[in-house]
Structure formats: structure tokens, C-alpha cells
Protein backbone atom coordinates (compact mmCIF):
# COMPACT_ATOMS: atom_id res chain seq x y z
CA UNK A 1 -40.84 -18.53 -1.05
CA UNK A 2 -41.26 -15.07 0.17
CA UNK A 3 -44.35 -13.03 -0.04
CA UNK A 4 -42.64 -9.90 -0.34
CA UNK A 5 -42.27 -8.89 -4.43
CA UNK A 6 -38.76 -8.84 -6.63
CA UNK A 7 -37.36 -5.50 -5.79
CA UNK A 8 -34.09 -4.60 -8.21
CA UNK A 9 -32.25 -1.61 -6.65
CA UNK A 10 -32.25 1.69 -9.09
CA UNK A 11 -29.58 4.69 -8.98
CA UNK A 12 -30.64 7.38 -6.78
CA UNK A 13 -32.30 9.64 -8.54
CA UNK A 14 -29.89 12.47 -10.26
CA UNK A 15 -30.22 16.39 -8.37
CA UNK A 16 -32.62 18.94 -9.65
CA UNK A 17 -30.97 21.55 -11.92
CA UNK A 18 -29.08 23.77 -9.96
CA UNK A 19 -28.36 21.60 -6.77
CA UNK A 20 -25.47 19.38 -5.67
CA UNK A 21 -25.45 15.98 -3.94
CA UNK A 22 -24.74 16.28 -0.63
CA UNK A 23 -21.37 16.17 0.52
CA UNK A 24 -19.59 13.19 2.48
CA UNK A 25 -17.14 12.49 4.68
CA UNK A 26 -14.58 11.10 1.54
CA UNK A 27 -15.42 14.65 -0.05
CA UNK A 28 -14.10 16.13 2.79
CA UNK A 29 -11.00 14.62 3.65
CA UNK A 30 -9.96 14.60 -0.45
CA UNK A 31 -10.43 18.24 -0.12
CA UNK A 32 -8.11 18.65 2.85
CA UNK A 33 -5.80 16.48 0.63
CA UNK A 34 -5.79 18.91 -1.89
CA UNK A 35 -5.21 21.89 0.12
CA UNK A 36 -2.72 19.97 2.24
CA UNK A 37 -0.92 19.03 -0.87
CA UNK A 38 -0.72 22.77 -2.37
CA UNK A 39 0.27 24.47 0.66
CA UNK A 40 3.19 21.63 0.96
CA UNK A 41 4.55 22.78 -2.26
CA UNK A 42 4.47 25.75 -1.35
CA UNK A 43 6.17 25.55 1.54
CA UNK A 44 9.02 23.18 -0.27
CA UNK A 45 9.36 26.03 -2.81
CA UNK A 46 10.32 28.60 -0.45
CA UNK A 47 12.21 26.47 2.03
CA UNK A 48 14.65 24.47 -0.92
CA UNK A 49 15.88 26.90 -2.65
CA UNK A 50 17.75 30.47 -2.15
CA UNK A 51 16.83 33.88 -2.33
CA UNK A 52 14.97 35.12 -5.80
CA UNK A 53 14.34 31.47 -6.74
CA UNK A 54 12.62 30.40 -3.24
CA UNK A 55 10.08 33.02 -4.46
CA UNK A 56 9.67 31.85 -7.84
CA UNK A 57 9.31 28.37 -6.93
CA UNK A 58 7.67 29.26 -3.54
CA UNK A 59 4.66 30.61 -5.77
CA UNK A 60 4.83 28.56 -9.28
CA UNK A 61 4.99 25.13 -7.91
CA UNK A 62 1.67 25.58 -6.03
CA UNK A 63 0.22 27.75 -8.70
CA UNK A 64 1.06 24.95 -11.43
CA UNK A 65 -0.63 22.60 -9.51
CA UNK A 66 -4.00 24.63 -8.71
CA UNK A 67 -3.73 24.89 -12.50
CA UNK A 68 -3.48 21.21 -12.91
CA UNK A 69 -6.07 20.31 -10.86
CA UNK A 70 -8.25 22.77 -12.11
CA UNK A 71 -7.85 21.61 -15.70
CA UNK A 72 -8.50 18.22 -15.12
CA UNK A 73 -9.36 16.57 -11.57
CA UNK A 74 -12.08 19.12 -10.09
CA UNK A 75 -15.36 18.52 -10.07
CA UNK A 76 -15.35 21.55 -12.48
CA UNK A 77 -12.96 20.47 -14.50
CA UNK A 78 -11.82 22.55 -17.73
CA UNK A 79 -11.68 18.73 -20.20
CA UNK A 80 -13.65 16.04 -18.77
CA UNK A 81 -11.13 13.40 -19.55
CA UNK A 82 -11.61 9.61 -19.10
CA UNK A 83 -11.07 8.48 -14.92
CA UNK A 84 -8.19 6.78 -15.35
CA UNK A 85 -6.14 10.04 -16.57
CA UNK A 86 -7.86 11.57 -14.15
CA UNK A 87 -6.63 9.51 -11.41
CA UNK A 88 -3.05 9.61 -12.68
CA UNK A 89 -3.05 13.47 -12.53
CA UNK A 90 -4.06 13.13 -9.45
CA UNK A 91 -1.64 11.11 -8.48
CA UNK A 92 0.69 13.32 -9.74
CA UNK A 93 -0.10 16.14 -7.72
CA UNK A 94 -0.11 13.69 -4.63
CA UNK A 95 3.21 12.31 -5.80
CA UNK A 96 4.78 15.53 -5.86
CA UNK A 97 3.55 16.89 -2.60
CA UNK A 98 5.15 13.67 -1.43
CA UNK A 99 8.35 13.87 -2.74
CA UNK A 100 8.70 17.74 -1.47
CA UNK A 101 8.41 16.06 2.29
CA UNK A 102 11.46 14.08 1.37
CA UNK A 103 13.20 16.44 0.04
CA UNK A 104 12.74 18.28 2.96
CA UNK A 105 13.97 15.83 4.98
CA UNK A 106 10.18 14.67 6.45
CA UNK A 107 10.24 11.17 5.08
CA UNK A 108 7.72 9.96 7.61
CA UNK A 109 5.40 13.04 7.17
CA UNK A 110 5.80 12.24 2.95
CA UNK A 111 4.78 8.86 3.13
CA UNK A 112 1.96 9.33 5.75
CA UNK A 113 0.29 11.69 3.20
CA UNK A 114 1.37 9.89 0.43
CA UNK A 115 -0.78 6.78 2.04
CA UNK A 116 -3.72 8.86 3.27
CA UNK A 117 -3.93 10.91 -0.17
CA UNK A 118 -3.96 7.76 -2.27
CA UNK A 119 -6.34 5.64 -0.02
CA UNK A 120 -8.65 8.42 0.02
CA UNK A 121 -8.39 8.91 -3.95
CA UNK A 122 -9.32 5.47 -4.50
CA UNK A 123 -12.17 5.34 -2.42
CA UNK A 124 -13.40 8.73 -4.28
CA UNK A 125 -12.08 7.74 -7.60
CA UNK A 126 -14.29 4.27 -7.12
CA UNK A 127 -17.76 6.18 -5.77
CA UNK A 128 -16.89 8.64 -8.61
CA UNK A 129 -17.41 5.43 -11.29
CA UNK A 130 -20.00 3.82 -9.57
């Protein structure tokens, strides 16, 4: 037997009103994600399609997905909705980001994201429950 007393680990203790936890490496790259992902449709929306409707979908498609995200996956987030349809929207926005490289013609670049987005979401989506 040891000496030493029964220690059960506790949470870490929550921030003081007014202050964030600090951020990590995860936080980081999601956020690059993110931006990465909206800039991609934006780029798809002015590249796909011709004049007058490159512009419309060179702005809404990025727009509807800052609006997305802001509605539901930021930290910030306008519903606080269960993790799981949290996850799936942002999927979504992932997913579609994806698809625009293909349509594009950037398969490779598509599913390189595609796998870095969602590996990254999982490992954010998992400290996010725990």
C-alpha cells in the first residue's frame, strides 16, 4: 500500500466572470478552418458562375454561411442547441467548402480540407463535451 492519500481528479476550476480559458492549439487551427472554409466559398461563388450571378453568389454563399455559423456553432452562438446538431452544422459548412474545391476542379485540395476540417472538429467537438 501506498502512503500517499486517495486523490480523485476534479474539473478545473470554471474562469472568473469576465475572462476566457485560454486558447489552444485545436482553437486555433478550427478557426483557420473556418476562415479557410468561408473564403473558399467565396472564391467558388465568383469563379463558377457568370457575370451578375458570380457576384451574387460570390457574396451570399459566404455570407449564408457566416450566418450559419453564427447562429449555431460559435462559441457565441445565437441558440445553444444540443452538440450533436451542432456538429452536423458544422459539418455542413465543412461539407460545402469541400464540395466547392470539386467543383472547381481541386479534388485533392477538397478532400485535404475536408480531412483536416473534420479531424480537427472532432477533436474540438470531443474537448467541447468533456
Amino acid at each position: 500500500m501506498s502512503d500517499t492519500p486517495h486523490v480523485t481528479p476534479s474539473r478545473p476550476a470554471e474562469p472568473a466572470p469576465g475572462m476566457r480559458t485560454p486558447l489552444s492549439a485545436i482553437d486555433v487551427i478550427a478557426f483557420v478552418c473556418e476562415i479557410f472554409a468561408i473564403l473558399t466559398l467565396a472564391l467558388w461563388g465568383f469563379t463558377a458562375f457568370p457575370f451578375a450571378w458570380n457576384i451574387l453568389t460570390g457574396l451570399g454563399a459566404p455570407a449564408l454561411a457566416i450566418l450559419v455559423w453564427a447562429l449555431f456553432v460559435s462559441p457565441r452562438a445565437v441558440f445553444a442547441v444540443h452538440p450533436f446538431v451542432r456538429a452536423i452544422v458544422e459539418l455542413l459548412v465543412y461539407a460545402s467548402a469541400t464540395v466547392a474545391w470539386w467543383l472547381m476542379g481541386n479534388a485533392w485540395i477538397g478532400l485535404a480540407f475536408g480531412v483536416v476540417a473534420v479531424t480537427v472538429g472532432v477533436i474540438a467537438g470531443r474537448r467541447r463535451i468533456a
